[in-house]
C-alpha atoms as a PDB file:
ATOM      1  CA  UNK A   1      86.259  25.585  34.556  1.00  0.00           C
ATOM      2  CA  UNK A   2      83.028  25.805  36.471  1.00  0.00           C
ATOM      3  CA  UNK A   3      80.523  25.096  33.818  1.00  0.00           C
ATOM      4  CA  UNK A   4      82.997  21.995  33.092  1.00  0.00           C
ATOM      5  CA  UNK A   5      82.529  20.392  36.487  1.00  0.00           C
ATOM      6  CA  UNK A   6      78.624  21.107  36.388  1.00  0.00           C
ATOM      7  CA  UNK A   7      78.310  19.575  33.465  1.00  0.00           C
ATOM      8  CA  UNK A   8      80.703  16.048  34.942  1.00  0.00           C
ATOM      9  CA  UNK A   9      78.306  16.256  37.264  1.00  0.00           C
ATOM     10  CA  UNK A  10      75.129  16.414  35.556  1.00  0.00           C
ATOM     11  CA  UNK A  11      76.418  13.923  33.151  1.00  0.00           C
ATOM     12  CA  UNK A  12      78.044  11.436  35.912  1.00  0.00           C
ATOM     13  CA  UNK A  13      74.428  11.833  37.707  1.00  0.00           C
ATOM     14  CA  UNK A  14      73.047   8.098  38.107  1.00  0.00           C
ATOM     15  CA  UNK A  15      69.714   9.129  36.462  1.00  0.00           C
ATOM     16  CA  UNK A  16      71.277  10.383  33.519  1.00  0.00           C
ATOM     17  CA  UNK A  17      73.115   6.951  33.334  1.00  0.00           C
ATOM     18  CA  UNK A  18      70.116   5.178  33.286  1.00  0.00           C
ATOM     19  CA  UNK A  19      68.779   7.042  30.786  1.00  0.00           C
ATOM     20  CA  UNK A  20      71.584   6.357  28.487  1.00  0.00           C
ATOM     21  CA  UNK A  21      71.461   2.358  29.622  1.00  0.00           C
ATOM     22  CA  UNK A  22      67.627   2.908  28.401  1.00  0.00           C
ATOM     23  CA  UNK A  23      68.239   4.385  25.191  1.00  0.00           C
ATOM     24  CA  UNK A  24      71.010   2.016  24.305  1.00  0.00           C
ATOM     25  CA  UNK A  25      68.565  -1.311  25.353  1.00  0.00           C
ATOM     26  CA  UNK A  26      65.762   0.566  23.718  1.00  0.00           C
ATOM     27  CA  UNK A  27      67.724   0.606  20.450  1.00  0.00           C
ATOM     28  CA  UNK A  28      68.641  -3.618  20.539  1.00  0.00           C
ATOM     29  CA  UNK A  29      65.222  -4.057  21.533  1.00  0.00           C
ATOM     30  CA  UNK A  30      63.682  -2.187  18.507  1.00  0.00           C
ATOM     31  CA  UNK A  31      65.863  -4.405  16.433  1.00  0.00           C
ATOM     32  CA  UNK A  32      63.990  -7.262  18.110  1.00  0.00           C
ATOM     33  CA  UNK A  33      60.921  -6.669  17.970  1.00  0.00           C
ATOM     34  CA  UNK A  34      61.674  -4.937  14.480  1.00  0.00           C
ATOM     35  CA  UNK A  35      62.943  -9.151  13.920  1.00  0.00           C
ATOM     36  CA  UNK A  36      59.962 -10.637  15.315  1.00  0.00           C
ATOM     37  CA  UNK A  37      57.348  -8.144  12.902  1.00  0.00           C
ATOM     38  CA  UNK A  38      58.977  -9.022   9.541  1.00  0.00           C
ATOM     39  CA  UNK A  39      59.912 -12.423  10.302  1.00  0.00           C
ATOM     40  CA  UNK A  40      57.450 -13.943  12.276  1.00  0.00           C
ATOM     41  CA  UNK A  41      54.152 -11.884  12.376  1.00  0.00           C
ATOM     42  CA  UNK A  42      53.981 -10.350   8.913  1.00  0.00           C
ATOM     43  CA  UNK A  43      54.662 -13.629   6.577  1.00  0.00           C
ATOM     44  CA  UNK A  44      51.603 -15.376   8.091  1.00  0.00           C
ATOM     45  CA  UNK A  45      49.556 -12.487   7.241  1.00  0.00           C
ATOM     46  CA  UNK A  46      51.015 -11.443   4.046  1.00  0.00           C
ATOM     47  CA  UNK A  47      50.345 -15.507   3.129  1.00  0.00           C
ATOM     48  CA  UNK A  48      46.336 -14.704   4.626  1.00  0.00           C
ATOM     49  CA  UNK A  49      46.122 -11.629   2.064  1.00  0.00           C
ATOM     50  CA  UNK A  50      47.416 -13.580  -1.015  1.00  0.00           C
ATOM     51  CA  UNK A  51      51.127 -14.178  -0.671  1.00  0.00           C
ATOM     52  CA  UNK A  52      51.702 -10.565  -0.362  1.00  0.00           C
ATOM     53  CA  UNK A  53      55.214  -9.076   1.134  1.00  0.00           C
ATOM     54  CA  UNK A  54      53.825  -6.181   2.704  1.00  0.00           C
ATOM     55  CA  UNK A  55      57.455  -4.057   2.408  1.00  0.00           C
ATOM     56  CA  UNK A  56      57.191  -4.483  -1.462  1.00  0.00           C
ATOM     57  CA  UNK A  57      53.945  -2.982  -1.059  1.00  0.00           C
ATOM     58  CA  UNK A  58      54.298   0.837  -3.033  1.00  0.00           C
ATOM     59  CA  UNK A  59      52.246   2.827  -5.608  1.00  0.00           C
ATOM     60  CA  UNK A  60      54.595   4.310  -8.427  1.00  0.00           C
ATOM     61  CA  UNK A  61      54.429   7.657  -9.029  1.00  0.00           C
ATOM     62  CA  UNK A  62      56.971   8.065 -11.558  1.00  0.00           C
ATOM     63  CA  UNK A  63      58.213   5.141 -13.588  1.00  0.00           C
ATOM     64  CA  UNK A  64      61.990   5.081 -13.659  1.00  0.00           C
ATOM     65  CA  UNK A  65      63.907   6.575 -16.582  1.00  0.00           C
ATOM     66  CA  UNK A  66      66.889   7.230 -18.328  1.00  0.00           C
ATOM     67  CA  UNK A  67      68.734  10.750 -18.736  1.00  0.00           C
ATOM     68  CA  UNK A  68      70.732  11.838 -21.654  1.00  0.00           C
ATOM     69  CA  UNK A  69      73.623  11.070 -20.126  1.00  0.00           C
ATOM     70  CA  UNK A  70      72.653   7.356 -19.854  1.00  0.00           C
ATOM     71  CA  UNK A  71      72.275   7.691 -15.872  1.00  0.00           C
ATOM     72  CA  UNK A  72      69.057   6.129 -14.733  1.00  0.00           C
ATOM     73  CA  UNK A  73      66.597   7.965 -12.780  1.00  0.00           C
ATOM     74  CA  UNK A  74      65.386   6.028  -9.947  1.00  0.00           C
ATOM     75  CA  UNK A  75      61.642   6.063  -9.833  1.00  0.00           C
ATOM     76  CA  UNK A  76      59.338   7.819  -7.309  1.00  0.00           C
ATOM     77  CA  UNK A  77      57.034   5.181  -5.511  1.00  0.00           C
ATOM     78  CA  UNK A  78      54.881   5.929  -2.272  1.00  0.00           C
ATOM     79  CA  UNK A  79      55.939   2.674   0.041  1.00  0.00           C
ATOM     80  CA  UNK A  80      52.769   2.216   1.894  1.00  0.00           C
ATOM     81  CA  UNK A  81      53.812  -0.941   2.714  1.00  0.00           C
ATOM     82  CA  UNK A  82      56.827  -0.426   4.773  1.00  0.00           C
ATOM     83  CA  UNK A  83      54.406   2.325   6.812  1.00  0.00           C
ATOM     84  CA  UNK A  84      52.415  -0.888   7.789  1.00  0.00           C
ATOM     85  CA  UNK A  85      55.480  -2.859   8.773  1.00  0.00           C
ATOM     86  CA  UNK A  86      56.764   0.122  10.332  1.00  0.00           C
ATOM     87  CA  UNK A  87      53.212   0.790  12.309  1.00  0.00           C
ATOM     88  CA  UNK A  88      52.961  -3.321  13.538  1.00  0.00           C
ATOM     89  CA  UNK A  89      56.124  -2.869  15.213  1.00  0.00           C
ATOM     90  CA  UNK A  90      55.253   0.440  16.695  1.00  0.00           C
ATOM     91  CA  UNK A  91      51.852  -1.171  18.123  1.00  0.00           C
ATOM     92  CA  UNK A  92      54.153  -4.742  19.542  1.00  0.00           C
ATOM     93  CA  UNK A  93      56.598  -2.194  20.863  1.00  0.00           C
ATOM     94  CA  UNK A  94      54.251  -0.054  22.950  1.00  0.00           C
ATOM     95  CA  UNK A  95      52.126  -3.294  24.286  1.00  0.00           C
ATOM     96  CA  UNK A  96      55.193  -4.620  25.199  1.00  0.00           C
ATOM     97  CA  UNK A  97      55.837  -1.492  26.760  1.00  0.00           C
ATOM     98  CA  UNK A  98      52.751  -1.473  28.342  1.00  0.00           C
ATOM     99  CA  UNK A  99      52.832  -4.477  30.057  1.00  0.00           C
ATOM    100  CA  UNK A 100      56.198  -3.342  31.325  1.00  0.00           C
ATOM    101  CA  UNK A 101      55.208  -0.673  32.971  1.00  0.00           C
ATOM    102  CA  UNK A 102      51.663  -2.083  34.408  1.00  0.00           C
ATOM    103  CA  UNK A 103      53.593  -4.977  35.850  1.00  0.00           C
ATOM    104  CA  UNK A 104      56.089  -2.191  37.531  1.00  0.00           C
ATOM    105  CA  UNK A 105      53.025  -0.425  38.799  1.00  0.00           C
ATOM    106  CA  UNK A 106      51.930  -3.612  40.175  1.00  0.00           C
ATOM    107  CA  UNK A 107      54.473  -3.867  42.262  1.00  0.00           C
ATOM    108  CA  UNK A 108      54.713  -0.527  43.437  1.00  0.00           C
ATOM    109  CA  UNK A 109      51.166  -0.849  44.384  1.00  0.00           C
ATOM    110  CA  UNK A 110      51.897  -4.163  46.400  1.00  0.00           C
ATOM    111  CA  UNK A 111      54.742  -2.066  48.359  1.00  0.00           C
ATOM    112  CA  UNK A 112      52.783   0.913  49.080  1.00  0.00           C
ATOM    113  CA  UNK A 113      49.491  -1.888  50.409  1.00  0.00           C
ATOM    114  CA  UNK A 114      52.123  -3.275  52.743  1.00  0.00           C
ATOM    115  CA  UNK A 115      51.430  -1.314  56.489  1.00  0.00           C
ATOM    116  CA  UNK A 116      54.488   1.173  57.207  1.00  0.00           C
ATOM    117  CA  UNK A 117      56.812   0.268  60.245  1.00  0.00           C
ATOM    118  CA  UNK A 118      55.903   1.874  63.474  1.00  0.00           C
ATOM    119  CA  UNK A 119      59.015   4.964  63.962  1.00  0.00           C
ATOM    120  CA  UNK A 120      60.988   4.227  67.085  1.00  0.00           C
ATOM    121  CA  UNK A 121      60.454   6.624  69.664  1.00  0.00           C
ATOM    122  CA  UNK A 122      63.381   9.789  70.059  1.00  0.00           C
ATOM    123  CA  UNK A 123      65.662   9.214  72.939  1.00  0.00           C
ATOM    124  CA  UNK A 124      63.727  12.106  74.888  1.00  0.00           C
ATOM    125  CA  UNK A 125      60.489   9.917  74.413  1.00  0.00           C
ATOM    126  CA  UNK A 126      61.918   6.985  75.769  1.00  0.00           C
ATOM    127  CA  UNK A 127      63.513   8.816  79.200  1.00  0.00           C
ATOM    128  CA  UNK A 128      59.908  10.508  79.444  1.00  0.00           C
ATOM    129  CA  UNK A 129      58.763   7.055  79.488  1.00  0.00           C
ATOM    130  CA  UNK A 130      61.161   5.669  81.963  1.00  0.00           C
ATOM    131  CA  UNK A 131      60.429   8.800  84.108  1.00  0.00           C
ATOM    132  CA  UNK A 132      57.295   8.083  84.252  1.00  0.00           C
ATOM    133  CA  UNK A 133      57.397   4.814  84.990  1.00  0.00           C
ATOM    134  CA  UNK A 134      59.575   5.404  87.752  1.00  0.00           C
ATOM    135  CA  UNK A 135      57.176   8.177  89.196  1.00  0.00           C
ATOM    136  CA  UNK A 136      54.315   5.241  88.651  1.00  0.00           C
ATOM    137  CA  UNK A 137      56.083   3.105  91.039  1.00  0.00           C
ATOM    138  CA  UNK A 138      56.825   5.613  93.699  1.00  0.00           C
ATOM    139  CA  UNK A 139      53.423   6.338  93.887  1.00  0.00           C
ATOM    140  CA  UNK A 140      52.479   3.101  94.301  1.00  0.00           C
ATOM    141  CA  UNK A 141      55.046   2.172  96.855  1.00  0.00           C
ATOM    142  CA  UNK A 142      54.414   5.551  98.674  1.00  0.00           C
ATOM    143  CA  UNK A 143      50.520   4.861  98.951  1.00  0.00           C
ATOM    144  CA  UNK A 144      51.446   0.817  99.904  1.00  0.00           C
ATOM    145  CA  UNK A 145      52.454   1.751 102.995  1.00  0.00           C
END
């Protein structure tokens, strides 16, 4: 029962939550910026190239063809294109990314410019204090006279 309970608590651990919370908005994100790529920034320069569709882009290896049995053989193609789709959404992903994280370091760097707050003195520091404020004033009221 004992490595049960570690592992509740490693698991129930809020950094280990956020991490799933990351993965799981990584994922949607992906999708969106997946979106954006073959939707809005690949048409425009598949229409620049010639009208091209850059995920139909492939170089056949092997034609298709059918067996004996009348079952067709799908054919063997090298999809270069959908590596190109797949590395423009790689390269928006990490620059958005990017900017994340430098705008996060920006503000940590903000809150580590602002000065520190002066520690209040310990309770023995402050009765020194007193003490010797009090000691101040006898002295002076002792040499007054």
């Amino acid at each position: 029962m004992g490595m049960l309970k570690e592992f509740k608590e490693f698991a129930m651990r809020g950094n280990v939550m956020d991490m799933a919370i990351g993965v799981i908005m990584g994922g949607a994100f992906g999708k969106i910026v997946s979106s954006i790529v073959s939707d809005v920034v690949m048409p425009p320069i598949g229409l620049l190239v010639g009208g091209v569709n850059f995920t139909d882009l492939k170089i056949v290896l092997k034609h298709a063809t059918t067996d004996a049995a009348g079952h067709v053989v799908p054919a063997v193609t090298l999809n270069y294109g959908n590596f190109i789709q797949t590395t423009f959404d790689f390269l928006i992903i990490a620059a958005a990314i990017f900017l994340v994280v430098k705008g996060i370091n920006s503000l940590h760097l903000k809150k580590a410019d602002e000065p520190a707050a002066e520690p209040l003195p310990s309770k023995e520091e402050v009765l020194l204090a007193e003490i010797r404020d009090l000691l101040k004033e006898q002295n002076q009221s002792a040499s007054g006279e």
